[in-house]
N, C-alpha and C. Protein backbone atom coordinates (compact mmCIF):
# COMPACT_ATOMS: atom_id res chain seq x y z
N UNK A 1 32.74 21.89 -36.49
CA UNK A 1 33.65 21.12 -37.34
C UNK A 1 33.87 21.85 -38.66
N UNK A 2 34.98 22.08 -39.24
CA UNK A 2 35.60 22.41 -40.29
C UNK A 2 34.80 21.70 -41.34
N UNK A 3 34.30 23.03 -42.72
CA UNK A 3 34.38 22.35 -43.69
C UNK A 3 35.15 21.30 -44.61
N UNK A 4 35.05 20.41 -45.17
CA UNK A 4 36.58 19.96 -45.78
C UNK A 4 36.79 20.78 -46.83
N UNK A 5 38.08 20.74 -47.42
CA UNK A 5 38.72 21.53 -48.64
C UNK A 5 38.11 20.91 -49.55
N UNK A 6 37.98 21.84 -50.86
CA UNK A 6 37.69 21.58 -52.26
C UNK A 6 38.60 21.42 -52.96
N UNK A 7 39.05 20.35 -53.67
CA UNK A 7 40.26 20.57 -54.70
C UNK A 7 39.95 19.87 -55.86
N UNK A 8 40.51 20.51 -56.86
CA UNK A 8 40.13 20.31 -57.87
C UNK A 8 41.34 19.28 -59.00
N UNK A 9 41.11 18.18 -59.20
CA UNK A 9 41.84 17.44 -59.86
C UNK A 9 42.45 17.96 -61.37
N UNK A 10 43.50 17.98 -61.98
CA UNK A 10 43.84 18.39 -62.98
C UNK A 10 44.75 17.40 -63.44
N UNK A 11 44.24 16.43 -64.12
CA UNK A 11 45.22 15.04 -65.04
C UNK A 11 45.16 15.82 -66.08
N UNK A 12 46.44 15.06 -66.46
CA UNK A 12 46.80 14.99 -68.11
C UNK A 12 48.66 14.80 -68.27
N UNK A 13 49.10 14.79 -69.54
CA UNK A 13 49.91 14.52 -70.02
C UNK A 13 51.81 15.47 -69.56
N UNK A 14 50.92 16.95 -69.87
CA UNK A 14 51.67 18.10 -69.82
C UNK A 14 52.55 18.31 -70.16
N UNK A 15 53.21 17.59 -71.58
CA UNK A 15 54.07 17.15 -71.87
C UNK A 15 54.21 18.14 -73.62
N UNK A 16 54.35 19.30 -73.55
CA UNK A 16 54.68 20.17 -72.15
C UNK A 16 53.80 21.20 -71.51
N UNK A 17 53.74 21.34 -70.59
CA UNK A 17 52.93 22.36 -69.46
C UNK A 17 52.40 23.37 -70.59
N UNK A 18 51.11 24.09 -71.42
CA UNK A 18 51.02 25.35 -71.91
C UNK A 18 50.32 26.66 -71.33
N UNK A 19 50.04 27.60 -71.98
CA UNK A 19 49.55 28.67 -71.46
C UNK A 19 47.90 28.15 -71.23
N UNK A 20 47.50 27.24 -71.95
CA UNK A 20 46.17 26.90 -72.26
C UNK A 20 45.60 26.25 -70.45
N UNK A 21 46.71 25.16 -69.85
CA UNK A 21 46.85 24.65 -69.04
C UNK A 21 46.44 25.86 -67.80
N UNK A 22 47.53 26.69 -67.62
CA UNK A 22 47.71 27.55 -66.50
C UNK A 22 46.41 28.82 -66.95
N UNK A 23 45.77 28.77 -67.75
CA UNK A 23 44.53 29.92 -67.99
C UNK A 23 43.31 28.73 -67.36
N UNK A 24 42.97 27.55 -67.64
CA UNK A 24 41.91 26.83 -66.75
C UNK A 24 42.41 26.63 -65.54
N UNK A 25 43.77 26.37 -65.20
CA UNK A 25 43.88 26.83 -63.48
C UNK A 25 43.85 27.87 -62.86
N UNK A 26 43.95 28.88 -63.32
CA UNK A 26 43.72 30.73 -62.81
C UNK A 26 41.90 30.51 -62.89
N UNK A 27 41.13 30.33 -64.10
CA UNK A 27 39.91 30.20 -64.19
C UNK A 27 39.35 29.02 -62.94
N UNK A 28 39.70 27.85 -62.49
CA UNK A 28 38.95 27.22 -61.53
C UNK A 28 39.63 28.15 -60.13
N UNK A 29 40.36 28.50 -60.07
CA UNK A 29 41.07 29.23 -58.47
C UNK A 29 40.41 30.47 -58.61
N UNK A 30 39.70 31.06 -59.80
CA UNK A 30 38.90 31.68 -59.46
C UNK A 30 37.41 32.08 -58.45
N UNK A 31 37.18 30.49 -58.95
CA UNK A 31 35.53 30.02 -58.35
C UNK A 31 35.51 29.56 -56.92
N UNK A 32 35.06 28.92 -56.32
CA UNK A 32 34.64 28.45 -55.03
C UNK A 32 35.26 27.33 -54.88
N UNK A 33 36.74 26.94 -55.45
CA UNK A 33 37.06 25.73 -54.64
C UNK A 33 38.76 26.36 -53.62
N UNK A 34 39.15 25.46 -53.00
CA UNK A 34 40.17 26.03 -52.01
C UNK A 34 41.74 25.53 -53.33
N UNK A 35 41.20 25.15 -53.99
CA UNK A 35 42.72 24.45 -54.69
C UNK A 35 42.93 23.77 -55.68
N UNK A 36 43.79 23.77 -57.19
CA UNK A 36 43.80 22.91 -57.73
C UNK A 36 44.92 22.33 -57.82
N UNK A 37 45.35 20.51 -58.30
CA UNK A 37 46.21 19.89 -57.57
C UNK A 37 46.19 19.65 -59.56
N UNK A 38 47.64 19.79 -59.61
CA UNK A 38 48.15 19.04 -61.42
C UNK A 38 48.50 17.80 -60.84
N UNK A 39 47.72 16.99 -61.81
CA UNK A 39 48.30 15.13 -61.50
C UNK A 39 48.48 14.53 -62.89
N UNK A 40 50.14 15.00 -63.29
CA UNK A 40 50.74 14.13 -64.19
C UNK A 40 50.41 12.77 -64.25
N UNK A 41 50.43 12.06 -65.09
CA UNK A 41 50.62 10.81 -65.65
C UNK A 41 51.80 10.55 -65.72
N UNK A 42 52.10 8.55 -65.85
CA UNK A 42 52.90 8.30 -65.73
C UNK A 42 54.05 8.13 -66.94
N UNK A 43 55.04 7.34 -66.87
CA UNK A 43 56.08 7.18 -68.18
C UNK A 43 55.13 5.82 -68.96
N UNK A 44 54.36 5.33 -67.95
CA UNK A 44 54.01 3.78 -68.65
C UNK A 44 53.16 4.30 -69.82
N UNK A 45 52.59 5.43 -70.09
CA UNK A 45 51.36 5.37 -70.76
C UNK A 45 51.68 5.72 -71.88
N UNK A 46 53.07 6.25 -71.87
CA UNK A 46 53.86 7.17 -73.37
C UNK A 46 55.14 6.25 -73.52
N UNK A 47 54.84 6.73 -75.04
CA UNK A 47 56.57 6.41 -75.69
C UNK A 47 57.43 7.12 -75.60
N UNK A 48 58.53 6.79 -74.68
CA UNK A 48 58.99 7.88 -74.17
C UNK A 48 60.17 8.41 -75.58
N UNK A 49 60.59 8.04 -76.32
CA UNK A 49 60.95 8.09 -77.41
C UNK A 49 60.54 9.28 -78.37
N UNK A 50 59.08 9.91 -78.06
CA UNK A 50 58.87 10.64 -78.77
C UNK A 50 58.40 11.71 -77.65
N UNK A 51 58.39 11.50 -76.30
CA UNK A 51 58.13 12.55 -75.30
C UNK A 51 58.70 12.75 -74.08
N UNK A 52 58.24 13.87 -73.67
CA UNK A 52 59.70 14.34 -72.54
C UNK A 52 59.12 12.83 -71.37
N UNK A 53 60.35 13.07 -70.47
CA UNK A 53 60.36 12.00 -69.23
C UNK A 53 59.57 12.79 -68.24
N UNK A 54 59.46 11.73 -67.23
CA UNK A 54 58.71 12.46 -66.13
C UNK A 54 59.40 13.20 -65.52
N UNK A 55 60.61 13.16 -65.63
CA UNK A 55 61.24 14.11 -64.65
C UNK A 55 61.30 15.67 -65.05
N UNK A 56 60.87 15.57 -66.25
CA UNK A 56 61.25 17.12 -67.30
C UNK A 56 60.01 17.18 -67.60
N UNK A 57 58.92 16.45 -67.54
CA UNK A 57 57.50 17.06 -67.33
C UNK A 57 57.06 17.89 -65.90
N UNK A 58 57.63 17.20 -64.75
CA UNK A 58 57.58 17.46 -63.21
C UNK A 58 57.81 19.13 -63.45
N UNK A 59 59.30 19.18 -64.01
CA UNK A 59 59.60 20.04 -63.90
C UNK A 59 59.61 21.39 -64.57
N UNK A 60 58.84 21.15 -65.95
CA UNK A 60 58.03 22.39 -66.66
C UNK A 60 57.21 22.87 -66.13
N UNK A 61 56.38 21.72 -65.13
CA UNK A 61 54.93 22.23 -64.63
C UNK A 61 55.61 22.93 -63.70
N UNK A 62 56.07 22.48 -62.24
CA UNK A 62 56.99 23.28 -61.79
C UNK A 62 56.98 24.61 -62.22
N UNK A 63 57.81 24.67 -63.11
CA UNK A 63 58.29 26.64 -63.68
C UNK A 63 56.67 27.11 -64.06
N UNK A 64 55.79 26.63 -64.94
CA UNK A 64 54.82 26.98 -65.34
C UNK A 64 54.26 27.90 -64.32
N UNK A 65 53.86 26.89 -63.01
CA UNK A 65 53.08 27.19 -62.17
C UNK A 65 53.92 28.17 -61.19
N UNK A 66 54.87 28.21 -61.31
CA UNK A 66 56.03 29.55 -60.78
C UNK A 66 55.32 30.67 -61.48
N UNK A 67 55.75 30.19 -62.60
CA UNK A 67 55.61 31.55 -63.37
C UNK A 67 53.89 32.23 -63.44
N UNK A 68 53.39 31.59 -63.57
CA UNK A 68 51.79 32.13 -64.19
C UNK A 68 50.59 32.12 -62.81
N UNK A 69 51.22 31.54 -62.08
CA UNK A 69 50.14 31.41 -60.77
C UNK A 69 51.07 32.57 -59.55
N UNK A 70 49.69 33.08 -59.33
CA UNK A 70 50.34 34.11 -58.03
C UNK A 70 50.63 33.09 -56.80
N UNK A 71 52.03 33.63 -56.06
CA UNK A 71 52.52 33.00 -55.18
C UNK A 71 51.46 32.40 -53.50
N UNK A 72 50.18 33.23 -53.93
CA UNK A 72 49.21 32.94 -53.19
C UNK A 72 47.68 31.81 -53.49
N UNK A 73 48.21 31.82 -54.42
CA UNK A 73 47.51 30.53 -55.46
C UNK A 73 47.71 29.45 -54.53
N UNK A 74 46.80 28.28 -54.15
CA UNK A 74 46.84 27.16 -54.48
C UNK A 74 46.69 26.20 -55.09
N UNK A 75 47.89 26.06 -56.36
CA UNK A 75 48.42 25.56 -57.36
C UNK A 75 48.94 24.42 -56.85
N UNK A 76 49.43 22.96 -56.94
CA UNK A 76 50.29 22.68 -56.49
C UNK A 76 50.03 21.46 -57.53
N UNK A 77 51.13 20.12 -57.44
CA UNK A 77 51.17 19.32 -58.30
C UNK A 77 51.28 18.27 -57.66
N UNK A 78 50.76 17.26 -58.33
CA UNK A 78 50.31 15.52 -57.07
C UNK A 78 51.51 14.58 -58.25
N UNK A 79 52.50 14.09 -57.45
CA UNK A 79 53.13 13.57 -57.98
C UNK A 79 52.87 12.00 -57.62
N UNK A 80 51.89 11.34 -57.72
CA UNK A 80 51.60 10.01 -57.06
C UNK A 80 51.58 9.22 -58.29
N UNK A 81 51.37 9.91 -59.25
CA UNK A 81 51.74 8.71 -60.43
C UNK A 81 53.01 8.63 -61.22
N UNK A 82 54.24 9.86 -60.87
CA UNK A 82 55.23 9.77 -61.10
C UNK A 82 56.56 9.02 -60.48
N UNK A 83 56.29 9.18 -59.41
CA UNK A 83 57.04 8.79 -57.97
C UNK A 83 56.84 7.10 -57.73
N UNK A 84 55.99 6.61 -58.56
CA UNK A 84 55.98 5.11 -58.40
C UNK A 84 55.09 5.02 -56.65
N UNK A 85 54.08 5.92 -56.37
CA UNK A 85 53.63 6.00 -55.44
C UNK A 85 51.55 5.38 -55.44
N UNK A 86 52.02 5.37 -56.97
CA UNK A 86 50.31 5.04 -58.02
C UNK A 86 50.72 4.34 -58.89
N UNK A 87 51.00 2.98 -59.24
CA UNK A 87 51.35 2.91 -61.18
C UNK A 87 50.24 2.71 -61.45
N UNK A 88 48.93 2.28 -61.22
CA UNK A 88 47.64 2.61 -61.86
C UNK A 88 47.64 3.83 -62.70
N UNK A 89 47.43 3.89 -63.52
CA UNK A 89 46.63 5.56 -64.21
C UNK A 89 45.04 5.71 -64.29
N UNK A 90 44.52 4.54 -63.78
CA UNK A 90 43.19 4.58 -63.71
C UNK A 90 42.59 5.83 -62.67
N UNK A 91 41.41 6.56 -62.97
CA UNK A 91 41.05 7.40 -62.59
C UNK A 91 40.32 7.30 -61.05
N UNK A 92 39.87 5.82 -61.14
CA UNK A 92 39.13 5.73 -59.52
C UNK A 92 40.50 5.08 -58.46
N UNK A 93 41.34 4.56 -59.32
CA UNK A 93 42.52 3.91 -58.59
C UNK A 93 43.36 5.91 -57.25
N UNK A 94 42.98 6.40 -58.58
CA UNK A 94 43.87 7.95 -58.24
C UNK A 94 43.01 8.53 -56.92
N UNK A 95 41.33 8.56 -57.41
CA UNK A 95 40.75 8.99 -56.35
C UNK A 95 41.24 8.11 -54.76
N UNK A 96 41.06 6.58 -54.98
CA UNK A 96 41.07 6.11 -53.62
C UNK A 96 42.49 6.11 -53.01
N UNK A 97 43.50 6.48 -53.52
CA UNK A 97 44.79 6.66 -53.29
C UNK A 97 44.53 8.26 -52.60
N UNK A 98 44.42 9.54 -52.91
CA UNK A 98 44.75 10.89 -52.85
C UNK A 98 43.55 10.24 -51.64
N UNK A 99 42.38 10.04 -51.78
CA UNK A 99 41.73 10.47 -50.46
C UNK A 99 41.52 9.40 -49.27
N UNK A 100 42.48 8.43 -49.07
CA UNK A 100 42.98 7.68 -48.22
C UNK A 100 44.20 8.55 -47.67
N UNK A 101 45.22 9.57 -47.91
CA UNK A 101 46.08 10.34 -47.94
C UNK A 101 45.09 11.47 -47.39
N UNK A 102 44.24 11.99 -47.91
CA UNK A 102 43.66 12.77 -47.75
C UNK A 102 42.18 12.78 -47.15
N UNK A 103 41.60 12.18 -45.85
CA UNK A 103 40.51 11.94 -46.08
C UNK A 103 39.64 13.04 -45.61
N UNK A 104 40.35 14.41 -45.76
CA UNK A 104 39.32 15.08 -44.77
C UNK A 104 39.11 16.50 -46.26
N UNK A 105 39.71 16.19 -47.67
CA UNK A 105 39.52 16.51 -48.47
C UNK A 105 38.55 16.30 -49.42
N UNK A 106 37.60 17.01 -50.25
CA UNK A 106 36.59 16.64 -51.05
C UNK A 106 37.16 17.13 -52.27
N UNK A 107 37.29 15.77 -53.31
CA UNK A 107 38.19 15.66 -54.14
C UNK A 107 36.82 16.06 -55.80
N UNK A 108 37.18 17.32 -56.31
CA UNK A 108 36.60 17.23 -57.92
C UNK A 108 37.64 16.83 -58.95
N UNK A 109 37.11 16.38 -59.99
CA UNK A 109 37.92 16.03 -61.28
C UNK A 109 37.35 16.69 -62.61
N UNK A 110 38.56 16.91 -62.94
CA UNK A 110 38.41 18.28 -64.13
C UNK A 110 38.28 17.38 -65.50
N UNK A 111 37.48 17.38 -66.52
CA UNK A 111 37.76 16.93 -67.78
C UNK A 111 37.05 17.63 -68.70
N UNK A 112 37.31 17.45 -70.02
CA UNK A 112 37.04 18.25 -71.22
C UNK A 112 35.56 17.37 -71.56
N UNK A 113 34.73 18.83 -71.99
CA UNK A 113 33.40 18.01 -72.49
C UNK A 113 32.88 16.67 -73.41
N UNK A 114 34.15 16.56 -74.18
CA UNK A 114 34.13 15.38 -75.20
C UNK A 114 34.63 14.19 -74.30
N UNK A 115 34.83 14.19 -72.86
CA UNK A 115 35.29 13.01 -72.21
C UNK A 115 33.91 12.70 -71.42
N UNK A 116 32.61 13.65 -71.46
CA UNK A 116 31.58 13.40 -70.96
C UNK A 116 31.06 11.50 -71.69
N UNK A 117 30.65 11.51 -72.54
CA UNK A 117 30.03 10.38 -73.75
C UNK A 117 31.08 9.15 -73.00
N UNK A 118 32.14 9.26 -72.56
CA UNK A 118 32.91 8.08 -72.39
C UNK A 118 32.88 7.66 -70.97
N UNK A 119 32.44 8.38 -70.11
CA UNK A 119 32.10 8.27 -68.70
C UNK A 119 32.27 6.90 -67.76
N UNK A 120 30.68 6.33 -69.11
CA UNK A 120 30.36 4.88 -68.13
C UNK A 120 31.30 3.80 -69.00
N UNK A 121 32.15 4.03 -69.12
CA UNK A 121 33.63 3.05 -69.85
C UNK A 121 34.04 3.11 -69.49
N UNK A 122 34.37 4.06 -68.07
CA UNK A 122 35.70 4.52 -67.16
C UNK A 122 36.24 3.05 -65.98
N UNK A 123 36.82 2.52 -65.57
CA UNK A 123 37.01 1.16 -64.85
C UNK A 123 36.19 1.79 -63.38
N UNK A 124 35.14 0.57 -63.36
CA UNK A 124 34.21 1.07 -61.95
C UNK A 124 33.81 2.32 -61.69
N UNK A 125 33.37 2.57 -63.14
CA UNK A 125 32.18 3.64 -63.44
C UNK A 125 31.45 4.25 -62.17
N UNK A 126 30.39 3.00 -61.80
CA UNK A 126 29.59 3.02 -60.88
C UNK A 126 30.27 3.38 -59.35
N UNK A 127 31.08 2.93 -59.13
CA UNK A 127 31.86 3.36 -57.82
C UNK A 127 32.60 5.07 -57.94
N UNK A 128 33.15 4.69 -59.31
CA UNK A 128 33.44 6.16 -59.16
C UNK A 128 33.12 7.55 -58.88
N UNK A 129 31.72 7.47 -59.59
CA UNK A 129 30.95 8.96 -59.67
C UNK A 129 30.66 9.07 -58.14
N UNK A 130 30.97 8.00 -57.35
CA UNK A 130 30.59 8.35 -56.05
C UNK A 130 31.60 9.16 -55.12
N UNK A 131 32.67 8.28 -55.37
CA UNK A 131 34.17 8.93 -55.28
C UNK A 131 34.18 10.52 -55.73
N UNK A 132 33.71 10.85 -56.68
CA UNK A 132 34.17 12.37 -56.94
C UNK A 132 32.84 12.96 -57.62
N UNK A 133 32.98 14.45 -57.94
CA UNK A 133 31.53 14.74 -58.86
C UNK A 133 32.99 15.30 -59.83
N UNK A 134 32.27 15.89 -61.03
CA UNK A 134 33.60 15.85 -62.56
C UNK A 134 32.80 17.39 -62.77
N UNK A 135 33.62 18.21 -62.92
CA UNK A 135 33.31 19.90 -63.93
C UNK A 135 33.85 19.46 -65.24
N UNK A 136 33.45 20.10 -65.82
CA UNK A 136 33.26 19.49 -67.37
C UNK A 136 33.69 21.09 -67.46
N UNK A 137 34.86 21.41 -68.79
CA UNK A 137 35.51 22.40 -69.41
C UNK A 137 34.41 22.32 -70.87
N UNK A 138 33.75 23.45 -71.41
CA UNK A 138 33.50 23.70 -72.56
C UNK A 138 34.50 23.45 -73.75
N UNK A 139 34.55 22.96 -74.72
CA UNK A 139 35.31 23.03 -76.13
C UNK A 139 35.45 24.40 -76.85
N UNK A 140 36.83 24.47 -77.40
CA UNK A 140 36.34 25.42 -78.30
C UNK A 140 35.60 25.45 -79.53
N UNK A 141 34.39 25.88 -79.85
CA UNK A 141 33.94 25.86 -81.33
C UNK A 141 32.74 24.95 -80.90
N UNK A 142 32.63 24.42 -79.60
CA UNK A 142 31.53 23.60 -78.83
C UNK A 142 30.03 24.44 -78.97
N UNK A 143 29.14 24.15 -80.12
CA UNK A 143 27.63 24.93 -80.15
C UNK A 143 26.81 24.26 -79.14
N UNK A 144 26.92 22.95 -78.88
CA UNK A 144 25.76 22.20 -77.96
C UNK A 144 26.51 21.19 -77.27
N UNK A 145 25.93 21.78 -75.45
CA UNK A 145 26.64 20.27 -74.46
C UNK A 145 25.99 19.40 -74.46
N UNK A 146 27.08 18.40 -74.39
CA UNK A 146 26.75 16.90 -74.02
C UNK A 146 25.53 17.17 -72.94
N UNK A 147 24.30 16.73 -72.73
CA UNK A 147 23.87 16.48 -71.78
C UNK A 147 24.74 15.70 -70.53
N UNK A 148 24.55 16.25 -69.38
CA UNK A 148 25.43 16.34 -68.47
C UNK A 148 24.73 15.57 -67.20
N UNK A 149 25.06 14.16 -66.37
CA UNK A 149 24.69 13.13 -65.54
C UNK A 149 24.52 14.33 -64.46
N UNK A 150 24.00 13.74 -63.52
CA UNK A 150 23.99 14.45 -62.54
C UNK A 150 25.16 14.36 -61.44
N UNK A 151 26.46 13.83 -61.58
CA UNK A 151 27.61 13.74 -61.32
C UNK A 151 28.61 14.49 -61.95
N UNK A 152 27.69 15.36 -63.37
CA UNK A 152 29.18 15.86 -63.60
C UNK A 152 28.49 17.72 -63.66
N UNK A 153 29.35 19.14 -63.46
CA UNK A 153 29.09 20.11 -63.75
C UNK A 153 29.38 20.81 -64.68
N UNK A 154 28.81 21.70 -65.56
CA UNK A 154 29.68 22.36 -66.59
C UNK A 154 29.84 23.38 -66.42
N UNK A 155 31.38 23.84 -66.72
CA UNK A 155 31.46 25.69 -65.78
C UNK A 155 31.00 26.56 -66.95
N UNK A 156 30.86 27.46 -66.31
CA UNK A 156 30.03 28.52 -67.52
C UNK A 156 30.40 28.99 -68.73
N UNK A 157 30.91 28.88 -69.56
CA UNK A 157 31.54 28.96 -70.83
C UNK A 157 31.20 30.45 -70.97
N UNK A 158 30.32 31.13 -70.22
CA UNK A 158 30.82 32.51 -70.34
C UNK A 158 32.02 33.24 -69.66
N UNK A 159 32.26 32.88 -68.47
CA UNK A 159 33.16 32.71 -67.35
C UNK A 159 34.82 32.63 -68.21
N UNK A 160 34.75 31.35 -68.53
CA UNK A 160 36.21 30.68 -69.16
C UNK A 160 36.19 30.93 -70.94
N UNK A 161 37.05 31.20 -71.71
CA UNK A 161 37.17 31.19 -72.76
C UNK A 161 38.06 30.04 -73.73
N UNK A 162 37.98 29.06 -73.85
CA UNK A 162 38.41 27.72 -74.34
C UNK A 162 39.50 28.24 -74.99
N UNK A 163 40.92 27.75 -75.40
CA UNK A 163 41.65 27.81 -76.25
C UNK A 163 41.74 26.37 -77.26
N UNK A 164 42.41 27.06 -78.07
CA UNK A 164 42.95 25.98 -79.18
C UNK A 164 44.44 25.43 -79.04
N UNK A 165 44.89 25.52 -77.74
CA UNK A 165 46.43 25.14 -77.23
C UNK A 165 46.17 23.80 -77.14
N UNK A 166 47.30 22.58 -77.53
CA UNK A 166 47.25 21.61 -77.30
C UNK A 166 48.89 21.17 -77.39
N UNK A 167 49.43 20.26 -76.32
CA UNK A 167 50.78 20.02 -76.53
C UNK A 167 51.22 19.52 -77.76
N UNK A 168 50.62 18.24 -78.49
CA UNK A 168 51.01 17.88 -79.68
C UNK A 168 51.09 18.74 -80.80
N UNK A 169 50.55 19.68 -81.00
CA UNK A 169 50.94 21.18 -81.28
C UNK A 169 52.12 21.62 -81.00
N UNK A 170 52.50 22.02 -79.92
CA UNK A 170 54.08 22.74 -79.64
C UNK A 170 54.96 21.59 -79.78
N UNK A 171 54.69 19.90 -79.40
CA UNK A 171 56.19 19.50 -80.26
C UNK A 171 56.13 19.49 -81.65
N UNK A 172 55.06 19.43 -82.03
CA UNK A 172 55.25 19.51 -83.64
C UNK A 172 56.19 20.76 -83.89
N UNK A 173 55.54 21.72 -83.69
CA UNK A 173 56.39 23.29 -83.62
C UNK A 173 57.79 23.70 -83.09
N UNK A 174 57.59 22.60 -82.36
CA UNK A 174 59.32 22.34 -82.02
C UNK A 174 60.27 21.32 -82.72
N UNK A 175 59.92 20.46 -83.23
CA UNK A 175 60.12 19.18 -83.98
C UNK A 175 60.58 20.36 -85.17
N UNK A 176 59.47 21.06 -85.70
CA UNK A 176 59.78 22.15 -86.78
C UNK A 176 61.11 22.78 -86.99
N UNK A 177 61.15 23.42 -85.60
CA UNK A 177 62.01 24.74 -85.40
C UNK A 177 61.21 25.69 -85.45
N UNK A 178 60.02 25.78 -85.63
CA UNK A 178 59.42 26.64 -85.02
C UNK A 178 58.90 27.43 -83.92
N UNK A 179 58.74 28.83 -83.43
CA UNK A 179 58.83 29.20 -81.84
C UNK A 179 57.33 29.62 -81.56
N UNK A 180 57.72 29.21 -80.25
CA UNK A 180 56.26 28.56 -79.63
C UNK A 180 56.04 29.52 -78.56
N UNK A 181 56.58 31.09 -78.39
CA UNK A 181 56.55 32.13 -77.45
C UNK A 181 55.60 32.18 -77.03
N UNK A 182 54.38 32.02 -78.31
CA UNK A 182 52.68 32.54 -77.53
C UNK A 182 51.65 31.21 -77.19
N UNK A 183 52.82 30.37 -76.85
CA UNK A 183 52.52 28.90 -76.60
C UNK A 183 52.45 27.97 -75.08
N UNK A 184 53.36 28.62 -74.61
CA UNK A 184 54.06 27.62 -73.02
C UNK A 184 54.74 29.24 -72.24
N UNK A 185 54.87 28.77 -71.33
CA UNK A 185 55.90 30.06 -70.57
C UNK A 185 56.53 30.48 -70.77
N UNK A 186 57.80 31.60 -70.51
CA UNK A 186 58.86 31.71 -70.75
C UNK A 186 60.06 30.42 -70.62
N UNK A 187 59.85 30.14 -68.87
CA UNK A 187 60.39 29.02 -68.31
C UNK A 187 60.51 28.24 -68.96
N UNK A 188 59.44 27.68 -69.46
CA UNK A 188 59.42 26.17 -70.06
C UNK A 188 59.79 26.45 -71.37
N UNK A 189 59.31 27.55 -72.37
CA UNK A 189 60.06 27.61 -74.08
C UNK A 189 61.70 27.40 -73.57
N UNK A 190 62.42 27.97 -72.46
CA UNK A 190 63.93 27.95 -72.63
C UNK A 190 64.35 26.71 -72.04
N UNK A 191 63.52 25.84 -71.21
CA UNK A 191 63.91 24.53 -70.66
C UNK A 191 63.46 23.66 -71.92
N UNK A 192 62.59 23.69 -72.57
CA UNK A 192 62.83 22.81 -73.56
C UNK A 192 63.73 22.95 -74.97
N UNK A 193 64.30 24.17 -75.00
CA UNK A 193 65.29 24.29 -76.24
C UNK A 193 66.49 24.06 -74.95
N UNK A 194 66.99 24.47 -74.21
CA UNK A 194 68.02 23.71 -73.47
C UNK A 194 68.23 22.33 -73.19
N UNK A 195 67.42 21.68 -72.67
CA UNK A 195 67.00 20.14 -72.89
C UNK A 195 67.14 19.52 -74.13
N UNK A 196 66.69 20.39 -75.31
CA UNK A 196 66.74 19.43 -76.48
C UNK A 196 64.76 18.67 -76.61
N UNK A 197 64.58 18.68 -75.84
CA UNK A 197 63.14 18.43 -75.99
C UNK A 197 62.50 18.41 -77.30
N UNK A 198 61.54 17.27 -77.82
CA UNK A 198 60.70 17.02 -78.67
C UNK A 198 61.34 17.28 -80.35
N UNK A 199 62.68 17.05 -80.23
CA UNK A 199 63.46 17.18 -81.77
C UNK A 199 63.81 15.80 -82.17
């Protein structure tokens, strides 16, 4: 019998997709899993007033992952909370959705070390960690980890090199008029000054 696949969960906002994003997905497709899956969030959780729609988030990540992932990558993007296929954004709601869809997949979830401390606040905590085990991303400027449950891993911070990229950053910089070249892709800097995005 076949091992099952490893894939590696990647939530967040992406609003818009950066270089910071597509350097921890080259860094986990490095290691020992078969795949990482981007799982946007939905319109419910933002004002959309001050941020792109889902449809122009879909589709930065899209170009992003064109652009910066080799065509042999398994990159790909879970649209189950865009598509009105999830309106939960809850994190165990996502697991039992993707691996009811998926049951012959073994599902990890990616989060930043400062989301360690908030863990057992997560809705059905206790059910969850069972549902998935969590890799924990180092911080930048991070001297000492969170002590780490035995549900979650931390990848080697020698391995990966943390950036200081964050989207609320590039709309500010765009809000500016300022250019954000060493920021987001090519793709996506010219889809969001074509769009009009974050002004």
């Amino acid at each position: 019998m076949a091992s099952p696949q490893k894939i590696v969960l990647f939530g967040g906002s992406f609003d818009p997709p950066h270089l910071g994003h597509m350097n921890i997905a080259s860094y986990i497709l490095s290691l020992s899993y078969d795949g990482i899956w981007f799982v946007p969030t939905g319109d419910e959780r933002y004002d959309r007033s001050s941020f792109a729609s889902s449809t122009d988030r879909y589709e930065m990540l899209k170009m992003a992952i064109a652009e910066c992932m080799p065509e042999s990558a398994d990159a790909a993007i879970s649209d189950v909370q865009l598509n009105g296929g999830l309106s939960s954004s809850y994190t165990v709601d996502l697991l039992d959705h993707l691996r009811a869809l998926h049951p012959e997949t073994e599902f990890f979830f990616l989060i930043g070390s400062d989301r360690v401390p908030t863990l057992p606040s997560w809705k059905e905590y206790q059910r969850l960690v069972q549902l998935t085990h969590f890799l924990v991303l180092p911080r930048l400027g991070e001297e000492e980890q969170t002590p780490c449950p035995e549900y979650c891993t931390y990848l080697d911070a020698q391995d990966f090199v943390p950036t200081d990229y964050a989207s609320s950053t590039i709309r500010e910089r765009v809000a500016r008029r300022e250019p954000i070249n060493d920021f987001v892709p090519e793709s996506v800097r010219k889809y969001i000054l074509e769009k009009k995005l974050y002004v």
